[in-house]
PDB file of N, CA and C in Angstrom:
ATOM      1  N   UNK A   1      57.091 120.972  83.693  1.00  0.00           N
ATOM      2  CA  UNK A   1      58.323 120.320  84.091  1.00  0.00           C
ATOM      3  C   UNK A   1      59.481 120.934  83.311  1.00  0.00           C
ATOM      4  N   UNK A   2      60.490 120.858  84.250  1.00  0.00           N
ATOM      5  CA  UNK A   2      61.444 121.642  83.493  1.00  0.00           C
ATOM      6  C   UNK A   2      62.201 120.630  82.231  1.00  0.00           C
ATOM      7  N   UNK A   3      63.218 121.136  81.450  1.00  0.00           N
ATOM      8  CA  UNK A   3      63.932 120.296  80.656  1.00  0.00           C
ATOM      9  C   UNK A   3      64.822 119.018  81.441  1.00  0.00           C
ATOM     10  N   UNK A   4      65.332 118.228  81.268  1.00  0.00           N
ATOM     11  CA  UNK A   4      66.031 117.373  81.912  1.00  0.00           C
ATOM     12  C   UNK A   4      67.227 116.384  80.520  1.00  0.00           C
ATOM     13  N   UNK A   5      68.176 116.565  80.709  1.00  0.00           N
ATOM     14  CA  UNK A   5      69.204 115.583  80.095  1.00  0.00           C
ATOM     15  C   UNK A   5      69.090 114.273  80.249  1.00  0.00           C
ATOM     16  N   UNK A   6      69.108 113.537  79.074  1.00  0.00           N
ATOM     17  CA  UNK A   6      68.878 112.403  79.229  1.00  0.00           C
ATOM     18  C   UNK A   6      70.330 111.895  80.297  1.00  0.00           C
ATOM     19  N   UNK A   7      70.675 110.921  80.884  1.00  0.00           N
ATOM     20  CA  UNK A   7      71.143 110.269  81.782  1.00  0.00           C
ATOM     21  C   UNK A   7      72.265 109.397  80.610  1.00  0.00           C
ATOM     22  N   UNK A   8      73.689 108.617  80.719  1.00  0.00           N
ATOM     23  CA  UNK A   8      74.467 107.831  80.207  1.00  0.00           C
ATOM     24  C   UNK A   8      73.681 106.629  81.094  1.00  0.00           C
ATOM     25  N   UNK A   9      74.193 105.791  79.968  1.00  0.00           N
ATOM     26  CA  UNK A   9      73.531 104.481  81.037  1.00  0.00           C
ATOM     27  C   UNK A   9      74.248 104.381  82.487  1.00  0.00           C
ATOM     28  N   UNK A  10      75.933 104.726  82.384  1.00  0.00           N
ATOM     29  CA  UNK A  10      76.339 104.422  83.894  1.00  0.00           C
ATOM     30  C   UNK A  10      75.693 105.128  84.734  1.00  0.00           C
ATOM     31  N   UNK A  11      75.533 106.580  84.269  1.00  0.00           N
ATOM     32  CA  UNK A  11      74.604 107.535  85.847  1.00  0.00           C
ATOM     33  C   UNK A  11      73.092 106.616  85.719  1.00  0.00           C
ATOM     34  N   UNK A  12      72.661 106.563  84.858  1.00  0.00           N
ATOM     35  CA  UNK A  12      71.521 106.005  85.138  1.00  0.00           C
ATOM     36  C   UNK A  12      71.312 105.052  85.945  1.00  0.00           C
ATOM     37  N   UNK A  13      71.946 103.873  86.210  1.00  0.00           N
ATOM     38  CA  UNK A  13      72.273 102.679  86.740  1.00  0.00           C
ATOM     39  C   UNK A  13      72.903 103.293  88.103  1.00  0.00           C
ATOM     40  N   UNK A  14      74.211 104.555  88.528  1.00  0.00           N
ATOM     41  CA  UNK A  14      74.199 104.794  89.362  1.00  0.00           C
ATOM     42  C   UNK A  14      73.115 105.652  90.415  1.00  0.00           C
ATOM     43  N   UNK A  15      72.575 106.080  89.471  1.00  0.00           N
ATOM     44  CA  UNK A  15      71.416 106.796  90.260  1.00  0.00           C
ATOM     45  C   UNK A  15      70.093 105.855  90.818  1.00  0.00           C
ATOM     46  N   UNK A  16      69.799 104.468  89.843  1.00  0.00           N
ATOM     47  CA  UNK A  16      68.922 103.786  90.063  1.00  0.00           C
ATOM     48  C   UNK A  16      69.617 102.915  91.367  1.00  0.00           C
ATOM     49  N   UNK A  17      71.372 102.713  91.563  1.00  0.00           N
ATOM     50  CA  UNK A  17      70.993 102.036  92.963  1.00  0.00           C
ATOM     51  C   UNK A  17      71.082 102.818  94.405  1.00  0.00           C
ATOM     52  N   UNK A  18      71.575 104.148  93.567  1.00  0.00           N
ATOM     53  CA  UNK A  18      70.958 105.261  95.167  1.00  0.00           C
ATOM     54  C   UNK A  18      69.726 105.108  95.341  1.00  0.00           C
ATOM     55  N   UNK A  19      69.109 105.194  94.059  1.00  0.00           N
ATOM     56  CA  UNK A  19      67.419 105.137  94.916  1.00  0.00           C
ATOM     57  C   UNK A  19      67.128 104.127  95.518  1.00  0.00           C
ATOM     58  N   UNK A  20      67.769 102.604  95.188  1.00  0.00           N
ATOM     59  CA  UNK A  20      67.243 101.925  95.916  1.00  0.00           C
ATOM     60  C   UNK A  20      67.941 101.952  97.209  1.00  0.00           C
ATOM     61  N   UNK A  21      69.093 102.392  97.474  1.00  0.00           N
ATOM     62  CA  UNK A  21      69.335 102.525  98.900  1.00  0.00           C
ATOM     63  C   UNK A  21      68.618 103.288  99.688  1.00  0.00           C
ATOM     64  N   UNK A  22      67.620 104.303  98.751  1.00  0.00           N
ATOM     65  CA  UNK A  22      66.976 105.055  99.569  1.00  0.00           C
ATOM     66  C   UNK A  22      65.496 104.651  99.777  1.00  0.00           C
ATOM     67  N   UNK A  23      65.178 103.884  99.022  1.00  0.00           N
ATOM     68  CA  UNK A  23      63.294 103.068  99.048  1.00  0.00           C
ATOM     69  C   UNK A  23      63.067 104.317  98.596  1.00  0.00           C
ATOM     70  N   UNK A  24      63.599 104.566  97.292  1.00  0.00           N
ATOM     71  CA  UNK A  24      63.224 106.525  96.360  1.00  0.00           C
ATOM     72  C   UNK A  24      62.715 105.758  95.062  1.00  0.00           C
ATOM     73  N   UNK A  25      61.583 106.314  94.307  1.00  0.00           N
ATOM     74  CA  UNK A  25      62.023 106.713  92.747  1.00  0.00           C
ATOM     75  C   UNK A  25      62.910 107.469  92.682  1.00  0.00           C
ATOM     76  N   UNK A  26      63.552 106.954  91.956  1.00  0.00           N
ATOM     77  CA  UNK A  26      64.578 108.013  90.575  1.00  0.00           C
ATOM     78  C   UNK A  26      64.900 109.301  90.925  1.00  0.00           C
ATOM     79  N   UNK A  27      63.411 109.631  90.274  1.00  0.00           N
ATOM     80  CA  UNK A  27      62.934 110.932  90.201  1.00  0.00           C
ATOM     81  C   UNK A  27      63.365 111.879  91.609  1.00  0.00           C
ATOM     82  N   UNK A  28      62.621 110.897  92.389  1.00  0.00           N
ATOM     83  CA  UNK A  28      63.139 112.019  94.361  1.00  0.00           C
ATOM     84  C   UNK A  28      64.255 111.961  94.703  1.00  0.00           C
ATOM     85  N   UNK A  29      64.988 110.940  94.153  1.00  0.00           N
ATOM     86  CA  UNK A  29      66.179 110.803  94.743  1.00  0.00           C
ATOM     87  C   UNK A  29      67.283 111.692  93.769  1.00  0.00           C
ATOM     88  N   UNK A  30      66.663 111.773  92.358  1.00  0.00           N
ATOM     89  CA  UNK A  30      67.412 112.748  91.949  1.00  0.00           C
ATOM     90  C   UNK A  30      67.080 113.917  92.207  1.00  0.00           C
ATOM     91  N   UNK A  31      66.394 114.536  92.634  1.00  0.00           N
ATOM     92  CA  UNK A  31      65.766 116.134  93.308  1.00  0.00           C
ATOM     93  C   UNK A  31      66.911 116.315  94.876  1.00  0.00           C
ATOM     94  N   UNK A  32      67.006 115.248  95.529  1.00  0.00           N
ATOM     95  CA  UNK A  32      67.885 115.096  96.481  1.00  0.00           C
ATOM     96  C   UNK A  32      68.910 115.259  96.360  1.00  0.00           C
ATOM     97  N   UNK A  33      69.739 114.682  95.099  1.00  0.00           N
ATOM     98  CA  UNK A  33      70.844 114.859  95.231  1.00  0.00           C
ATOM     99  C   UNK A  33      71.230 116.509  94.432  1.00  0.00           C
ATOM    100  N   UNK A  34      70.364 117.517  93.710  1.00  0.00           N
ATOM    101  CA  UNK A  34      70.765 118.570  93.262  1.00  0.00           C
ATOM    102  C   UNK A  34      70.686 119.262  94.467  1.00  0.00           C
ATOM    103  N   UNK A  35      69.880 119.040  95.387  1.00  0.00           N
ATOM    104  CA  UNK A  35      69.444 120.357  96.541  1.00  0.00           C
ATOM    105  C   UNK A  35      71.033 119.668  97.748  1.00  0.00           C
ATOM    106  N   UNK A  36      71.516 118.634  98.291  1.00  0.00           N
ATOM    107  CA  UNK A  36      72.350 118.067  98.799  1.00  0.00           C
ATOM    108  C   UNK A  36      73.254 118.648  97.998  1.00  0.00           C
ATOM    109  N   UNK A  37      73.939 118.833  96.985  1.00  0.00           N
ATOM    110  CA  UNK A  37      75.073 118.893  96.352  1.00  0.00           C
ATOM    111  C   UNK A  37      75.594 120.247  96.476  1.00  0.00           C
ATOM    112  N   UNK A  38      74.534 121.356  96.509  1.00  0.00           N
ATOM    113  CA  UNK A  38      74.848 122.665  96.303  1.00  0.00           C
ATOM    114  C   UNK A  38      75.705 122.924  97.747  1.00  0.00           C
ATOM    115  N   UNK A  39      75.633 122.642  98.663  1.00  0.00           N
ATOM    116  CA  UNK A  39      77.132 122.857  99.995  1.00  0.00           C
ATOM    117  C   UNK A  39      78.441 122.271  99.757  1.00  0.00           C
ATOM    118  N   UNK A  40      78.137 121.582  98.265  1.00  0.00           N
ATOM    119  CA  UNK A  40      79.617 121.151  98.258  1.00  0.00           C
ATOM    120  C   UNK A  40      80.473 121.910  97.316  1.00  0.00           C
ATOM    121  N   UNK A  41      79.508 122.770  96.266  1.00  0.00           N
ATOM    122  CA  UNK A  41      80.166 123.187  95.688  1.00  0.00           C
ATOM    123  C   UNK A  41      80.621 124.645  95.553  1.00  0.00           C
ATOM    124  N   UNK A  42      81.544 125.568  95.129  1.00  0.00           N
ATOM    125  CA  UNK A  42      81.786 127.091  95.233  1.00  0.00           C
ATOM    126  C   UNK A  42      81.028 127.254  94.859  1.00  0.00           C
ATOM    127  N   UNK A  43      80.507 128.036  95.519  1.00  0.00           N
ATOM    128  CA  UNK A  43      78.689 129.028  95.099  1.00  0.00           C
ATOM    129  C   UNK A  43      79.581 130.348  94.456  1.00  0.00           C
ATOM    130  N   UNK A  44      80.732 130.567  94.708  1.00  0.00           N
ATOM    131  CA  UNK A  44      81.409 131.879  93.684  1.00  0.00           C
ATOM    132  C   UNK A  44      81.789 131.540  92.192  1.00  0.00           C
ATOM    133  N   UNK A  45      82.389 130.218  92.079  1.00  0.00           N
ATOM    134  CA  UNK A  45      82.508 130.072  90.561  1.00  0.00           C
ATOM    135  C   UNK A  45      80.669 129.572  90.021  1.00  0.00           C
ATOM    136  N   UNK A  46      79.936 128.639  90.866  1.00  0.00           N
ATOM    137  CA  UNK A  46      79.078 128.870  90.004  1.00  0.00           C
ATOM    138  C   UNK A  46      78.248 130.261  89.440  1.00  0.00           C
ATOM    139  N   UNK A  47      78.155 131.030  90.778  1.00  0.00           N
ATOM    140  CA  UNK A  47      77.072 132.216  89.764  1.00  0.00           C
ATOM    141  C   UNK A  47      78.238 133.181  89.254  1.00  0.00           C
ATOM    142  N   UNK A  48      79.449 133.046  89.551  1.00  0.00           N
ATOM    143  CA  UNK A  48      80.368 133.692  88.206  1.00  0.00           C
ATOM    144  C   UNK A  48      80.040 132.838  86.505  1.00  0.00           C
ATOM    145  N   UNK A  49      79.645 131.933  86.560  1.00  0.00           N
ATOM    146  CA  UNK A  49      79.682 131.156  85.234  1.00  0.00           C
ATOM    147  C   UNK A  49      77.740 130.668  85.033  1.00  0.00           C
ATOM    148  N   UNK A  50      76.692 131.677  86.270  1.00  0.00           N
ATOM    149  CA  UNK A  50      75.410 131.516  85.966  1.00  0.00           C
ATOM    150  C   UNK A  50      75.266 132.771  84.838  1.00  0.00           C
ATOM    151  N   UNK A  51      73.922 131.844  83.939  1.00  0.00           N
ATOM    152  CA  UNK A  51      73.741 132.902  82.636  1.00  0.00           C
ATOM    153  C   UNK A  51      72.419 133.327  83.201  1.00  0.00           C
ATOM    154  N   UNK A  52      71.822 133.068  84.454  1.00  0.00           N
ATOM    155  CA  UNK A  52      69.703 133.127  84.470  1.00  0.00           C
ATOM    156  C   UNK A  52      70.103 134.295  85.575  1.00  0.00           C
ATOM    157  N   UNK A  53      68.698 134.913  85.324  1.00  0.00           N
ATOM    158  CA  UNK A  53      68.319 135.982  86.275  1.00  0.00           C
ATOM    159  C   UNK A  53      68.010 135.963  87.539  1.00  0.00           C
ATOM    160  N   UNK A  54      67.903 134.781  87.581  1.00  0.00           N
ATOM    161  CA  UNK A  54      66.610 134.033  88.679  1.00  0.00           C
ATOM    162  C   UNK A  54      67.055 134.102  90.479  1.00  0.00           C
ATOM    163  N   UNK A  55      68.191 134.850  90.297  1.00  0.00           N
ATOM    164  CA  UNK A  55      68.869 134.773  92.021  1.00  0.00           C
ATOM    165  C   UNK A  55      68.239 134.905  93.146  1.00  0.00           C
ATOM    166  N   UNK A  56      67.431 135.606  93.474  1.00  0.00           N
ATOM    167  CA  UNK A  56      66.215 135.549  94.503  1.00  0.00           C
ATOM    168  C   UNK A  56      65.965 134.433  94.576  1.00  0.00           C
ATOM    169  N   UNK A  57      66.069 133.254  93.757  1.00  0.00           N
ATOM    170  CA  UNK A  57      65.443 131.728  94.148  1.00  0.00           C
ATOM    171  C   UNK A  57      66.382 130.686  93.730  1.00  0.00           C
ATOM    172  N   UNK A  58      67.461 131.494  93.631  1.00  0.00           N
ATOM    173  CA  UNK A  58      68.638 130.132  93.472  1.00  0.00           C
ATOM    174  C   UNK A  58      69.635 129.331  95.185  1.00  0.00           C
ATOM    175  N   UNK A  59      69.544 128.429  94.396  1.00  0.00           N
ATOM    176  CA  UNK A  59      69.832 127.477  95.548  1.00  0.00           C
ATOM    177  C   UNK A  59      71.129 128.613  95.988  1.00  0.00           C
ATOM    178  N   UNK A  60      72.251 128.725  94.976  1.00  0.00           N
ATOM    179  CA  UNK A  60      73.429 129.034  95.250  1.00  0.00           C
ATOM    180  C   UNK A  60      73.266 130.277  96.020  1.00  0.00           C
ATOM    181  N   UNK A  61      72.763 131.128  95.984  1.00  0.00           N
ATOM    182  CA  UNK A  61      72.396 132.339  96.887  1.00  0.00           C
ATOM    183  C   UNK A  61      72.271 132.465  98.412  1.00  0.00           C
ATOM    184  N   UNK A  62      73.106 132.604  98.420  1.00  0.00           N
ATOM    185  CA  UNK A  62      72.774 132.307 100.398  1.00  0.00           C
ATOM    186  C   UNK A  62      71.964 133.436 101.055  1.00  0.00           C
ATOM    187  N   UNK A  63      71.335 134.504 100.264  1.00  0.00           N
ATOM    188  CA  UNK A  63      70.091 135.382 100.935  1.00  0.00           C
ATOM    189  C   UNK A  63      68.983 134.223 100.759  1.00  0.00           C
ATOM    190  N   UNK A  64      68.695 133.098  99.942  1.00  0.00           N
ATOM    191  CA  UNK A  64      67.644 132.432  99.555  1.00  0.00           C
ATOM    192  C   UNK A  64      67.659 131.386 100.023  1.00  0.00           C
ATOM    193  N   UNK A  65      68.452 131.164 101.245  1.00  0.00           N
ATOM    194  CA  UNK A  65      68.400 129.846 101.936  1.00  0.00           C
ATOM    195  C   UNK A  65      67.516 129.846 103.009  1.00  0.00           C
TER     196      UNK A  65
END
């Protein structure tokens, strides 16, 4: 498993009542919202400001969609 940041109590609490809007653990519903989020954001400033190698399998990559 990868590393994960612990949560502030408010995201925590906001994330615990997405899941329940979704009948989710936590856990899926937070996997949902990283893979959902990436169309919202500039995919040019993020991999201008990515430090990993890993582009062949990054979300932000639009050859890897």
């Amino acid at each position: 498993m990868a590393y994960t940041p612990e949560l502030s109590q408010k995201s925590s609490a906001v994330l615990r009542r997405i899941a329940w809007s979704m009948n989710l653990p936590m856990t899926k519903t937070q996997e949902i919202i990283y893979h959902k989020i990436v169309k919202y954001l500039d995919k040019q400033e993020v991999c201008k400001a990515c430090r990993d190698q890993n582009c062949n399998t990054c979300a932000f990559n639009n050859s890897s969609v």
